[in-house]
Protein backbone atom coordinates (compact mmCIF):
# COMPACT_ATOMS: atom_id res chain seq x y z
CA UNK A 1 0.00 0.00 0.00
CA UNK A 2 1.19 3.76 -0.66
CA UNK A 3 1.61 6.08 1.51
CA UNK A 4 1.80 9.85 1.75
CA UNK A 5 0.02 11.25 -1.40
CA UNK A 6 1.26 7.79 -3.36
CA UNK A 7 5.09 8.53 -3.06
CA UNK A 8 7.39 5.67 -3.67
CA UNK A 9 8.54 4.54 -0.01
CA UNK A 10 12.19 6.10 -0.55
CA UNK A 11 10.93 9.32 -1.15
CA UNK A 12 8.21 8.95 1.78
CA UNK A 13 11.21 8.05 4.05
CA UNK A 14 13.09 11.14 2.45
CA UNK A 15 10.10 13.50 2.94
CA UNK A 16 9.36 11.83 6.52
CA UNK A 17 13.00 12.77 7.98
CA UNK A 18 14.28 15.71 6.29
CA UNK A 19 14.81 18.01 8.98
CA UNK A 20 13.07 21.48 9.14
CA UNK A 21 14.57 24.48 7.74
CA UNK A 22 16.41 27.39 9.50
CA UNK A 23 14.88 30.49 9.40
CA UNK A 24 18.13 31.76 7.40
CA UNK A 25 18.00 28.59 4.59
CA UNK A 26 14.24 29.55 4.58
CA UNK A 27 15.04 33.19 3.65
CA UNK A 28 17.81 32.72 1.50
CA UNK A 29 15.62 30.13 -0.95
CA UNK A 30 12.82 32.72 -1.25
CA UNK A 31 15.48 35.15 -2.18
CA UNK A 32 16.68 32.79 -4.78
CA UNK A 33 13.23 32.85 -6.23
CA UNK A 34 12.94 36.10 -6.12
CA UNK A 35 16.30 36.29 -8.28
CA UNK A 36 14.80 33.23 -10.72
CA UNK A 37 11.49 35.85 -11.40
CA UNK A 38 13.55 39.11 -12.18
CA UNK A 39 15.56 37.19 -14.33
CA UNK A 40 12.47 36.05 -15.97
CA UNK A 41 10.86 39.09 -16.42
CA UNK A 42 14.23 40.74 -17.62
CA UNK A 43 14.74 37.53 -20.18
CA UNK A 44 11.52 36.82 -20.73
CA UNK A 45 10.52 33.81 -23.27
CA UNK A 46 10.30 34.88 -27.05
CA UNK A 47 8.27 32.34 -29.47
CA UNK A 48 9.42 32.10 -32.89
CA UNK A 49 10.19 35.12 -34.85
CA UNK A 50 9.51 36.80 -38.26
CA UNK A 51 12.18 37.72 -40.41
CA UNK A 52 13.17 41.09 -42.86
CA UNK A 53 16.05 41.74 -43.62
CA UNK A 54 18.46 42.63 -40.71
CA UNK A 55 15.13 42.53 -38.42
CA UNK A 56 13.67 39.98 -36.59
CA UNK A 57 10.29 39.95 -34.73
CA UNK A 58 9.98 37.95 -31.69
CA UNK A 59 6.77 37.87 -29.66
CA UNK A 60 5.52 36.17 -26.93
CA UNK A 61 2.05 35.69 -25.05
CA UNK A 62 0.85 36.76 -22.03
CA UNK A 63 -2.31 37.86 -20.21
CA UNK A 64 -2.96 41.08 -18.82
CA UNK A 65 -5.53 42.88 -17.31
CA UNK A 66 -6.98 46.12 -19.67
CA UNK A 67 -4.63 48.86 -18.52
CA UNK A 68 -2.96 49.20 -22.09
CA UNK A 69 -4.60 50.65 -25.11
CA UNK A 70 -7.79 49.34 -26.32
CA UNK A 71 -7.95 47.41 -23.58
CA UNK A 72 -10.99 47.03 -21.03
CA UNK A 73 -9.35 47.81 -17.56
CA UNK A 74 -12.20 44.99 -16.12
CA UNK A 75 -10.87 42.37 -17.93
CA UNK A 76 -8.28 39.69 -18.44
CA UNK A 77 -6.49 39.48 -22.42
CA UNK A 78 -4.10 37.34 -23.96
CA UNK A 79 -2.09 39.67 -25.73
CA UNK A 80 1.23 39.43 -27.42
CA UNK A 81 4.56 41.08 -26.49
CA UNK A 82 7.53 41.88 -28.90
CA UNK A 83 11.16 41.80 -28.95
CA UNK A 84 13.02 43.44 -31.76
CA UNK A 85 16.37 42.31 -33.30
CA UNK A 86 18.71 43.76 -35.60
CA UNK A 87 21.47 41.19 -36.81
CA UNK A 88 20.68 39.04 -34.02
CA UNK A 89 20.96 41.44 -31.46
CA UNK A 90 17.99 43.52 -29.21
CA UNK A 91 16.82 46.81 -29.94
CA UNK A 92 16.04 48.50 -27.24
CA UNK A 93 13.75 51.59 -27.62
CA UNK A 94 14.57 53.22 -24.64
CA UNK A 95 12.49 56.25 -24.26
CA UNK A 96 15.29 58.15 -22.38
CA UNK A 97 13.29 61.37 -21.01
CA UNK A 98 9.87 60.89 -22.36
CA UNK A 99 9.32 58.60 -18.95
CA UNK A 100 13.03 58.44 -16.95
CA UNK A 101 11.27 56.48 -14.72
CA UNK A 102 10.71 53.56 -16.92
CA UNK A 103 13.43 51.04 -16.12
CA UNK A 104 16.05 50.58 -19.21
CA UNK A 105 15.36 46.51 -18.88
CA UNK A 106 12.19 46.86 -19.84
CA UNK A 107 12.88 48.59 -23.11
CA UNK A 108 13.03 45.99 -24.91
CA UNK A 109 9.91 44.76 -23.83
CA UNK A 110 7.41 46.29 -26.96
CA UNK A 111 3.47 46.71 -27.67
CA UNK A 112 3.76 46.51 -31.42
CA UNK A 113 6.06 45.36 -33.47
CA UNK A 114 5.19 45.27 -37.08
CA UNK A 115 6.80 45.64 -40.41
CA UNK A 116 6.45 47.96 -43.05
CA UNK A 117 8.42 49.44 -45.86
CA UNK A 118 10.52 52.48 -46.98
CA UNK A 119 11.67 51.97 -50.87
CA UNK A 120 10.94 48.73 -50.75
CA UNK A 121 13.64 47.88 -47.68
CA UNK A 122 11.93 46.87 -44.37
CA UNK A 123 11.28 49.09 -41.28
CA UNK A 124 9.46 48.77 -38.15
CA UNK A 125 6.85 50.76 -37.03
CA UNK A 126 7.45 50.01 -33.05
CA UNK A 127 5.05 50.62 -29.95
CA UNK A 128 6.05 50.81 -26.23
CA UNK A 129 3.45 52.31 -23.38
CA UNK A 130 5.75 55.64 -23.92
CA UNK A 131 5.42 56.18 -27.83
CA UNK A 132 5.41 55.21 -31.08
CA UNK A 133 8.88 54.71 -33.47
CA UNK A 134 10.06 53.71 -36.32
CA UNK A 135 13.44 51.45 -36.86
CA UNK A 136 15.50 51.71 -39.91
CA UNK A 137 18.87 50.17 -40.94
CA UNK A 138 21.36 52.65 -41.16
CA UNK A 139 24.89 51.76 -42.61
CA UNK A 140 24.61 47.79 -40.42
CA UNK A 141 23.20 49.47 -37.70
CA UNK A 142 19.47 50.34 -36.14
CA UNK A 143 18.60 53.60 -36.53
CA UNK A 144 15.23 54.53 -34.00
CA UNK A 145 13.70 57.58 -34.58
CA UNK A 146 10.60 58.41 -31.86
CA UNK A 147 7.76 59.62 -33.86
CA UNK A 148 4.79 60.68 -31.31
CA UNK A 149 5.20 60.24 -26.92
CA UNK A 150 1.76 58.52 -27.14
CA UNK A 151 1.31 54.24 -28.72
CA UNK A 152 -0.44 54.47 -32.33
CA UNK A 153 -3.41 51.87 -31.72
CA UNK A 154 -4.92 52.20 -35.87
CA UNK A 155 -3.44 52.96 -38.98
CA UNK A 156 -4.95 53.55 -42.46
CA UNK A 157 -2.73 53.91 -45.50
CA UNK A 158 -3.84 56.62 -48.07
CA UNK A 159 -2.39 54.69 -50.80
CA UNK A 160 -2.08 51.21 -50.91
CA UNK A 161 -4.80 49.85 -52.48
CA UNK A 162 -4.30 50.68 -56.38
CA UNK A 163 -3.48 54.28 -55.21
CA UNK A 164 -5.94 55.03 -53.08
CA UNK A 165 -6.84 54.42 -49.80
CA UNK A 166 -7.30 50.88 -47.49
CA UNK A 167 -8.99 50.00 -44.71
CA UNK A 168 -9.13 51.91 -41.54
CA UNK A 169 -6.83 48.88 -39.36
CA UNK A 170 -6.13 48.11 -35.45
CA UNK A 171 -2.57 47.61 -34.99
CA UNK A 172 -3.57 45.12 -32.47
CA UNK A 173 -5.27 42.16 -35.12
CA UNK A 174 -5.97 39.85 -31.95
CA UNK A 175 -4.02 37.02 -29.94
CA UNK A 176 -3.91 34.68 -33.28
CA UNK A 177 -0.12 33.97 -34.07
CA UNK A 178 -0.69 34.59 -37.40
CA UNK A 179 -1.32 38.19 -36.45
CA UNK A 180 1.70 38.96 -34.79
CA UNK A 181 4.75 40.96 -36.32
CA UNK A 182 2.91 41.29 -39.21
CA UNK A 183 3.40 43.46 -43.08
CA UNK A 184 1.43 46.52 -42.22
CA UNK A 185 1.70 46.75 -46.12
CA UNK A 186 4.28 47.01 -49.07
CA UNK A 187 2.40 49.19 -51.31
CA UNK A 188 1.49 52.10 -48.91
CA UNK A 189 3.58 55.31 -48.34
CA UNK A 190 1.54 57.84 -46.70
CA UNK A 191 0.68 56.20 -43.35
CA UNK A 192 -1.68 57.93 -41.32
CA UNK A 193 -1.32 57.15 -37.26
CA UNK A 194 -4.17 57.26 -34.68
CA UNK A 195 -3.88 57.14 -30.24
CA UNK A 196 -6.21 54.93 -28.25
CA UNK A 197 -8.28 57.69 -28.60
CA UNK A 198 -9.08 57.87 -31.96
CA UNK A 199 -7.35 60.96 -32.46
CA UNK A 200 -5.27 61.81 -35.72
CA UNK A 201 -1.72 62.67 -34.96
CA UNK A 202 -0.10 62.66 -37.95
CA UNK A 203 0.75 61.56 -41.27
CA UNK A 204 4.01 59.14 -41.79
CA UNK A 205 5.76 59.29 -44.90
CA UNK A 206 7.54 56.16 -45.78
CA UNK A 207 9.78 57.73 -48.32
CA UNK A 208 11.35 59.69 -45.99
CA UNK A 209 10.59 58.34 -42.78
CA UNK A 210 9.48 61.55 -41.16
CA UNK A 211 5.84 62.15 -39.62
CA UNK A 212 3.98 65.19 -40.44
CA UNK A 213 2.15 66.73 -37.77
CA UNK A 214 -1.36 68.76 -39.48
CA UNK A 215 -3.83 70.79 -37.34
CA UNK A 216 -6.68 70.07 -39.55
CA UNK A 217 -5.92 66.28 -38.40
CA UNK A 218 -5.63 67.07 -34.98
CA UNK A 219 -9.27 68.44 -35.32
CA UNK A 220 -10.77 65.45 -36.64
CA UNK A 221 -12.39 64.93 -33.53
CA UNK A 222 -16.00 63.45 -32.37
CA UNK A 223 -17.75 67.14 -31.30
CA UNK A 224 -21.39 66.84 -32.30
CA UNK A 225 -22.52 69.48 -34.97
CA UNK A 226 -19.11 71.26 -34.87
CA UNK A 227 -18.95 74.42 -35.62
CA UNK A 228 -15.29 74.38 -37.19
CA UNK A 229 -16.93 72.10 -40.14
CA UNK A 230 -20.20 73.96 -40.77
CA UNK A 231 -21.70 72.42 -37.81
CA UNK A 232 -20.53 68.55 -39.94
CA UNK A 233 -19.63 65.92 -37.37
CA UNK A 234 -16.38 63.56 -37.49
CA UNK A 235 -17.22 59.87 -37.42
CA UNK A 236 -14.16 58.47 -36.22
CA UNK A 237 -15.08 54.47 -37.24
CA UNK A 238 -14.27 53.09 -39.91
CA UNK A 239 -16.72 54.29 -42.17
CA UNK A 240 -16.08 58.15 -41.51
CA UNK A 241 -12.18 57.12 -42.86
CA UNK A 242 -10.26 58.76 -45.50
CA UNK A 243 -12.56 57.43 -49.02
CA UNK A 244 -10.53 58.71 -51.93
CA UNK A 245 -6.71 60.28 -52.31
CA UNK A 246 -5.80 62.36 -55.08
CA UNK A 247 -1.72 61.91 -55.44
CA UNK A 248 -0.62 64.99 -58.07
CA UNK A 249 -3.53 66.95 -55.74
CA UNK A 250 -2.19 66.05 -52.26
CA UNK A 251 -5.63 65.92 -51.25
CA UNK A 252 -8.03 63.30 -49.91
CA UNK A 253 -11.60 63.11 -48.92
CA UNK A 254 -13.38 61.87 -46.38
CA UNK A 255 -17.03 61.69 -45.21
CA UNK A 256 -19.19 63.82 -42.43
CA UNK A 257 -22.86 64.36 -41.11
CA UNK A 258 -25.01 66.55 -39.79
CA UNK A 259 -28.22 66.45 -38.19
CA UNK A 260 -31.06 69.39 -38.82
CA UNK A 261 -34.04 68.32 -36.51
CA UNK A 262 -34.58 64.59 -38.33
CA UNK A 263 -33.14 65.53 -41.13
CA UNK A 264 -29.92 63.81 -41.81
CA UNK A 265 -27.18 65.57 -44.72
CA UNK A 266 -23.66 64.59 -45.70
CA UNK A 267 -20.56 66.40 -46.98
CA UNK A 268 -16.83 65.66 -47.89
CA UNK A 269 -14.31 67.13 -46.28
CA UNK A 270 -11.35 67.45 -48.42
CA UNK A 271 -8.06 68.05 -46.76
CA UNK A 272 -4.90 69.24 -48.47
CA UNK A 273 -1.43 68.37 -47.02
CA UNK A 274 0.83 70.32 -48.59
CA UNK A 275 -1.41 73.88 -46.88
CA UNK A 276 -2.86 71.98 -43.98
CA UNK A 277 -5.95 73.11 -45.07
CA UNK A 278 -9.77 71.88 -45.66
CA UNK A 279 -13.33 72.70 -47.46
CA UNK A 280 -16.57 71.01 -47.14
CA UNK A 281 -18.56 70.34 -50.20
CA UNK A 282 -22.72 69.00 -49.07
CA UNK A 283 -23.76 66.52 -51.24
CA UNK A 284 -27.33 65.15 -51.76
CA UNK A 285 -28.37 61.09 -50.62
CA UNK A 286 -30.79 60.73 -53.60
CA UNK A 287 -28.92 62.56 -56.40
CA UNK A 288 -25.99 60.60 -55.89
CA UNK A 289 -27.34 57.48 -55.40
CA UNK A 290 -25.53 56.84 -52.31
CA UNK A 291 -27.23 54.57 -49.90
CA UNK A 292 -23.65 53.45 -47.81
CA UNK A 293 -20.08 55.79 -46.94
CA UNK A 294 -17.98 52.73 -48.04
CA UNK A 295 -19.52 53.37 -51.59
CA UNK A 296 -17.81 56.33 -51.85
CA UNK A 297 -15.10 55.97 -54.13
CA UNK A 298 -13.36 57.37 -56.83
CA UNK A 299 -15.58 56.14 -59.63
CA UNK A 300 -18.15 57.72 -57.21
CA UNK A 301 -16.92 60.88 -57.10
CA UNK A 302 -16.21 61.03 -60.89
CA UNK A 303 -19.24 60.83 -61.79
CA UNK A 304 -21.07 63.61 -59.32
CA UNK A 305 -18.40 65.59 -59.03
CA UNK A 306 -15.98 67.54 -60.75
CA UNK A 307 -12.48 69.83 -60.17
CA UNK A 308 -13.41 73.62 -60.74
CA UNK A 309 -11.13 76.67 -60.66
CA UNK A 310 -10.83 78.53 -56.92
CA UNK A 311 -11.82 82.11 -58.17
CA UNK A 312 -10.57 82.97 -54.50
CA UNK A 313 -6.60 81.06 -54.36
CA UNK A 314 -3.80 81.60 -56.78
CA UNK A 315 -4.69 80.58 -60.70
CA UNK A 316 -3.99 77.14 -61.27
CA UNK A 317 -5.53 75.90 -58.01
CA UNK A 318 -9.11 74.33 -58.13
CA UNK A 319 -11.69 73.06 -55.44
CA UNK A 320 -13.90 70.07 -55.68
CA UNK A 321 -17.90 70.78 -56.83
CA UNK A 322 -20.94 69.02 -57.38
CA UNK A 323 -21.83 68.29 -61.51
CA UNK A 324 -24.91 70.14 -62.26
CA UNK A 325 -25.50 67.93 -65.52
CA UNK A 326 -24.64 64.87 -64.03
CA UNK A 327 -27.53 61.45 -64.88
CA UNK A 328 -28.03 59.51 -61.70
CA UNK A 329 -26.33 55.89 -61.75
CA UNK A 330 -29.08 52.96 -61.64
CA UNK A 331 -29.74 52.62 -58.05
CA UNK A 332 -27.81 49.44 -56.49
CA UNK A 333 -27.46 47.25 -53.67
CA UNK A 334 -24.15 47.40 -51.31
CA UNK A 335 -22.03 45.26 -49.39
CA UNK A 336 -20.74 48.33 -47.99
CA UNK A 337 -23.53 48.93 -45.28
CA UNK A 338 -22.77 47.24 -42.02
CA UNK A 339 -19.92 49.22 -40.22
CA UNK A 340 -18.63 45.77 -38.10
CA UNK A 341 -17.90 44.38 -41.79
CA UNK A 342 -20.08 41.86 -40.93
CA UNK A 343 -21.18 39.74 -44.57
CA UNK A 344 -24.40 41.43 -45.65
CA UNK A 345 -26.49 42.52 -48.85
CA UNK A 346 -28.38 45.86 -48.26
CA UNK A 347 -30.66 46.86 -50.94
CA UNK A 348 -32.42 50.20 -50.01
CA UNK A 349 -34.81 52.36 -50.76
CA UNK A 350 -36.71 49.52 -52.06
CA UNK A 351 -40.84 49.15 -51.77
CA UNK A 352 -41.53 45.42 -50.40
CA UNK A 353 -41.92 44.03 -53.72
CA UNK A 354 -38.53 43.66 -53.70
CA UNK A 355 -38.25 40.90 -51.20
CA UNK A 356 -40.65 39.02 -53.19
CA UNK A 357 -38.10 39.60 -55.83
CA UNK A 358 -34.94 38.65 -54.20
CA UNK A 359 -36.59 35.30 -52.85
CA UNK A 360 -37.36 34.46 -56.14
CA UNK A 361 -33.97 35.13 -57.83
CA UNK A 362 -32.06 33.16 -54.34
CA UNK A 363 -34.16 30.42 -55.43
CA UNK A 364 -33.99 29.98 -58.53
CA UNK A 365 -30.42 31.36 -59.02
CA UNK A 366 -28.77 29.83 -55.98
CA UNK A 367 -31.24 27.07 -54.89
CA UNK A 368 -32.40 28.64 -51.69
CA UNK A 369 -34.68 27.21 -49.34
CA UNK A 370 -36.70 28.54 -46.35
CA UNK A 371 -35.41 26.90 -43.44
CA UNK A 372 -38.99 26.36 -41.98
CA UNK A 373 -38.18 28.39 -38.45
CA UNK A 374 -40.68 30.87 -37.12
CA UNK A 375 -40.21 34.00 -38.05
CA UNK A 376 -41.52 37.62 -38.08
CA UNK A 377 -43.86 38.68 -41.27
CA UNK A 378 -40.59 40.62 -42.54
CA UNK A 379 -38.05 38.40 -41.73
CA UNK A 380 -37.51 35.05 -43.30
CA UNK A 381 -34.97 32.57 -42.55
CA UNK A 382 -32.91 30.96 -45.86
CA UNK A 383 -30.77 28.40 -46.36
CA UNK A 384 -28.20 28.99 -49.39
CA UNK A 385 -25.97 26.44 -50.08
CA UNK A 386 -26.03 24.35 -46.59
CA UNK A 387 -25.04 28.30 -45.13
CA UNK A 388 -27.86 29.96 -42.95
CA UNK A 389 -29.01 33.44 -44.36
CA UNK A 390 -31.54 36.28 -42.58
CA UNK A 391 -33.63 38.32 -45.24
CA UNK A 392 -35.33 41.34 -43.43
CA UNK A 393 -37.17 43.88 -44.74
CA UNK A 394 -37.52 47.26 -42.49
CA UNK A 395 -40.45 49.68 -43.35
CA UNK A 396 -39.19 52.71 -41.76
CA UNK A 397 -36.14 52.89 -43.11
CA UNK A 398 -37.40 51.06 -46.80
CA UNK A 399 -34.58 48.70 -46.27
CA UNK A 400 -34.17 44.87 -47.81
CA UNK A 401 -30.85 43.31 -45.98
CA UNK A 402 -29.56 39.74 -46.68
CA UNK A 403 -27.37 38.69 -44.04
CA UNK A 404 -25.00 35.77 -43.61
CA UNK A 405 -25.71 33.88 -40.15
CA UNK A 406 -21.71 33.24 -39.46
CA UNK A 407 -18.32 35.38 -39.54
CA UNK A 408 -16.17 35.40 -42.27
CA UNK A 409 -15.53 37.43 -45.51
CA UNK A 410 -18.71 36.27 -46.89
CA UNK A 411 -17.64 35.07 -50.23
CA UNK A 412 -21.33 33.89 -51.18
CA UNK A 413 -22.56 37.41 -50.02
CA UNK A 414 -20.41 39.02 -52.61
CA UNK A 415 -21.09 36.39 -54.97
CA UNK A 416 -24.75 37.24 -54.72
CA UNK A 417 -25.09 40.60 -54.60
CA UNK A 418 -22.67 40.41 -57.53
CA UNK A 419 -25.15 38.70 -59.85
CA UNK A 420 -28.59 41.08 -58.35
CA UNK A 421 -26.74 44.25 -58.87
CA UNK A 422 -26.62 43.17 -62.45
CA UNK A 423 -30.47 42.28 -62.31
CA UNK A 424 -31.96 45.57 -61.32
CA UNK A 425 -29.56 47.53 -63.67
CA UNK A 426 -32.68 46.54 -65.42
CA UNK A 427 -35.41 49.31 -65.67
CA UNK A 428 -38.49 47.08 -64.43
CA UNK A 429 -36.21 46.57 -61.15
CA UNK A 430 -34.95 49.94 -60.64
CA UNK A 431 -38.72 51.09 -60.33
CA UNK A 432 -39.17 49.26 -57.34
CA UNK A 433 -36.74 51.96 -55.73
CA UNK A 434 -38.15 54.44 -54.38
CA UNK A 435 -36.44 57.73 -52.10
CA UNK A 436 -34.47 57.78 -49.09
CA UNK A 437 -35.97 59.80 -46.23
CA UNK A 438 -34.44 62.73 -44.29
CA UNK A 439 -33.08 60.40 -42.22
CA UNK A 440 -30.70 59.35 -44.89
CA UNK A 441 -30.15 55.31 -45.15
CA UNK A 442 -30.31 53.03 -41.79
CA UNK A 443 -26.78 52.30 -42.10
């Protein structure tokens, strides 16, 4: 029979007469561990890293409770931790007298860590709890140039995706390891960088490595109905996001709102770089056809707008207008509505006969089936390809959404509305549109 907790009997005899330690040998081992955890925390345990060049990306996992950007101070997160190496060896981004108090063994110890690219040759864009840097390669060695005393949290390039602009991104893409140390993006040179708190503060060019600081940025603040902007709010989510980028202009647009009792209106805001200046040009829902802000685009603007001579700046210089002689585009559904990018179809404003419509073309183009559940009169439940849909029409509002059941990119979504769109190009479709309200659309 065992004894003691199942011990083999020499190491119950061992555990039954080893004599009882001295208050000394008792101290002196819980100094020891004390020793084994600094030395931990100064070395801690990288994973595998990413390579560019003469940088490396280490990272490592840990939880934390939510005092860090983004984070909520009430909870626990597995987040990652970076170490940066040049030729083999740690950079340390010591911030030096942005925080003196911040011990020098911890500098090494980074946020963010992520690459990106400067005439094609890596760099890192690098974030500590003290600010935000960038890391070159300088004749063999690291250069490390501090850029703002704050951690960048989201980026957005202005020119990355053929020219003009991507997606409004989080720095931090989540606790997958596939996320971590990450291309930012090779095609991009105008970076802009935002703080936890959404704010703008500044503009990093790539080509020259330098960030350029822009009051007009520094504005683009949430302040209902403000008065700077003709009384035009800032959305600062992803769908109130630089839209379009004109390169030989040095100018990009971006979308704002304003509310008038229920009346909802829109403008641009176009900013200029090079004069750190801005104009807002109002817009109208119906004329332009626009029924979501991630459908404003450059083929967009072409068509309902137009460069005009600035009777008021030096000759040459011009100022985007509305067309006056400008047809409507054939109203069309979107993708572009839901601002979580979540994998819907939003058709709107459409008169009910649509839905009738749309169930008829799922079915007949896409074999879909009602999945028999209960449901509300203007909500029906599909099945499309073995993949659970939602189909919901919403009076107030005139809106007609098809929405995918699961997360993903939602390649049947697209792949729908894809095939529709080119349906109601027709004319007997596009007269069961009808006109947004002075709400605007629901999305």
């Amino acid at each position: 029979m065992k004894t003691m907790n199942s011990l083999p009997a020499t190491e119950n005899f061992v555990a039954a007469h080893r004599p009882a330690l001295k208050p000394w040998e008792r101290s002196a081992r819980w100094a020891l561990a004390a020793i084994g955890l600094c030395a931990a925390l100064m070395n801690p345990a990288y994973g595998a890293g990413v390579k560019e060049g003469p940088f490396e990306i280490e990272f490592r996992f840990e939880r934390r409770m939510g005092s860090f950007p983004n984070g909520d101070p009430f909870k626990s997160h597995q987040i990652a931790r970076y170490k940066l190496l040049h030729n083999g060896r740690t950079v340390a981004i010591n911030p030096g007298g942005v925080d003196p108090l911040k011990h020098k063994w911890l500098a090494g110890d980074l946020l963010e860590a992520h690459f990106v690219y400067s005439k094609g040759l890596p760099v890192v864009l690098v974030c500590t709890e003290t600010g935000t840097y960038v890391v070159s390669d300088r004749g063999g060695k690291p250069w490390v140039q501090q850029l703002a005393d704050q951690p960048a949290t989201r980026y957005q390039f202005f020119d990355s995706v053929a020219g003009q602009p991507g997606d409004l991104e989080s720095l931090n893409a989540g606790p997958e390891e596939a996320s971590m140390g990450r291309d930012l993006g090779r095609e991009g040179t105008l970076m802009s960088l935002h703080d936890a708190q959404n704010n703008n503060f500044g503009v990093l060019d790539l080509n020259t490595l330098q960030l350029r600081v822009l009051s007009v940025l520094k504005r683009h603040r949430f302040v209902y109905e403000d008065p700077e902007f003709d009384g035009f709010t800032y959305d600062a989510s992803a769908q109130g996001q630089v839209r379009v980028w004109w390169k030989d202009k040095r100018q990009f647009a971006l979308v704002r709102n304003r509310h008038v009792g229920d009346t909802k209106s829109f403008a641009l805001e176009l900013v200029n770089l090079d004069e750190d200046t801005f104009y807002m040009v109002p817009f109208d829902l119906n004329r332009t056809r626009l029924i979501a802000l991630g459908d404003v685009s450059m083929a967009w603007i072409g068509h309902y707008f137009q460069w005009a001579p600035d009777a008021s700046q030096a000759a040459g210089s011009a100022k985007l207008r509305p067309r006056q002689i400008a047809s409507p585009l054939p109203w069309q559904g979107t993708t572009q509505a839901d601002p979580y990018r979540r994998a819907t179809f939003n058709l709107q404003p459409v008169l009910p006969e649509m839905k009738t419509v749309l169930l008829q073309f799922l079915s007949e183009k896409f074999g879909a089936v009602s999945d028999g559940s209960t449901r509300l009169p203007s909500t029906a439940g599909l099945t499309i390809q073995k993949q659970a849909f939602t189909l919901f029409y919403y009076e107030p509002s005139n809106s007609l959404t098809l929405s995918w059941d699961s997360v993903g990119p939602g390649a049947l979504i697209a792949q729908i509305a894809d095939q529709f769109n080119r349906e109601i190009k027709q004319s007997r479709y596009q007269a069961l549109f009808t006109t947004l309200g002075p709400g605007g659309f629901s999305r």
